[in-house]
Every structure is written in C-alpha cells, then in structure tokens.
Protein backbone atom coordinates (compact mmCIF):
# COMPACT_ATOMS: atom_id res chain seq x y z
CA UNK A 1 4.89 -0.09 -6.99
CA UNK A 2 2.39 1.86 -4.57
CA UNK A 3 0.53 4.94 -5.32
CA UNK A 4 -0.51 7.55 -2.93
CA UNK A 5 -3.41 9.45 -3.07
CA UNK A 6 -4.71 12.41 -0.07
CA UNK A 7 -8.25 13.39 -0.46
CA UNK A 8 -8.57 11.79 -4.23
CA UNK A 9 -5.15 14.12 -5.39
CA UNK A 10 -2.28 12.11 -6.41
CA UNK A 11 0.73 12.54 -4.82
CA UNK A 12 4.24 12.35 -6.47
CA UNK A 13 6.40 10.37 -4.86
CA UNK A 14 9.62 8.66 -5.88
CA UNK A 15 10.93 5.34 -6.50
CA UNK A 16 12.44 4.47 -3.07
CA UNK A 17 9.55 6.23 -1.55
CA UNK A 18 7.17 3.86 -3.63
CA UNK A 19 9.21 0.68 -2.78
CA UNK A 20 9.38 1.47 1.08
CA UNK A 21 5.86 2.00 1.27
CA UNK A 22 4.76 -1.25 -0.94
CA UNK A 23 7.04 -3.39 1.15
CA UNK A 24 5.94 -2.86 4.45
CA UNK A 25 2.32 -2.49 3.75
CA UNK A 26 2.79 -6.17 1.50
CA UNK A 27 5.02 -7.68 4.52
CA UNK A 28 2.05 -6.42 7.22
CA UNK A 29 -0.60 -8.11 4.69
CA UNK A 30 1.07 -10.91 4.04
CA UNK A 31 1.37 -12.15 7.83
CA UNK A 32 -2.14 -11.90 8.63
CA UNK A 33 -4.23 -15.35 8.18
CA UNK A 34 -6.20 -16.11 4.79
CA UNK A 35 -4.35 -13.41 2.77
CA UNK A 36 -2.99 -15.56 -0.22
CA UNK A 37 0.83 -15.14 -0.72
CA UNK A 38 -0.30 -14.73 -5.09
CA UNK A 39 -2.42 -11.15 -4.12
CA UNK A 40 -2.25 -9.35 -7.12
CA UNK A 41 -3.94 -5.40 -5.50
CA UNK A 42 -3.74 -3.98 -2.16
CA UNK A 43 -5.79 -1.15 -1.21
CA UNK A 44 -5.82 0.98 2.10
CA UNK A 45 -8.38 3.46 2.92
CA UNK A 46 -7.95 5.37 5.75
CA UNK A 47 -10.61 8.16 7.01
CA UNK A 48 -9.58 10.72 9.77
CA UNK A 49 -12.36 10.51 12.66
C-alpha cells in the first residue's frame, strides 16, 4: 500500500494507483545492494531545488 503526501497534504489516490506506485518504488529498492528482501517501510523524500 503506498501513501502520497505533497507539501505534508495527503493525497487521495486509489487502489491501482497505490499498487503501481508501491511496486515499482519496492522493485527499484529491492535491486540495489544491502537492502534486505524482509523491509518492512519505505520512505522517499524528495525536495524541489
């Protein structure tokens, strides 16, 4: 399940939305050394420059 927040406001999204986002953020994670396949959170923070 993934959760998206802009500028601390939580955004609605739905279902599919919330699956597509949590699997290719978890697939990207997942195939970068020392990150355990057992994670339990993920979390992103991105700041615009």
């Amino acid at each position: 399940m993934a959760n998206l927040r802009v500028d601390g406001e939580i955004v609605p999204i739905n279902e599919f939305v919330s699956r597509m986002l949590a699997g290719m953020i978890s697939g990207a994670v997942l195939s970068l050394k020392g990150v355990r396949e057992d994670w339990e959170r993920i979390e992103i923070e991105i700041r615009r420059a």
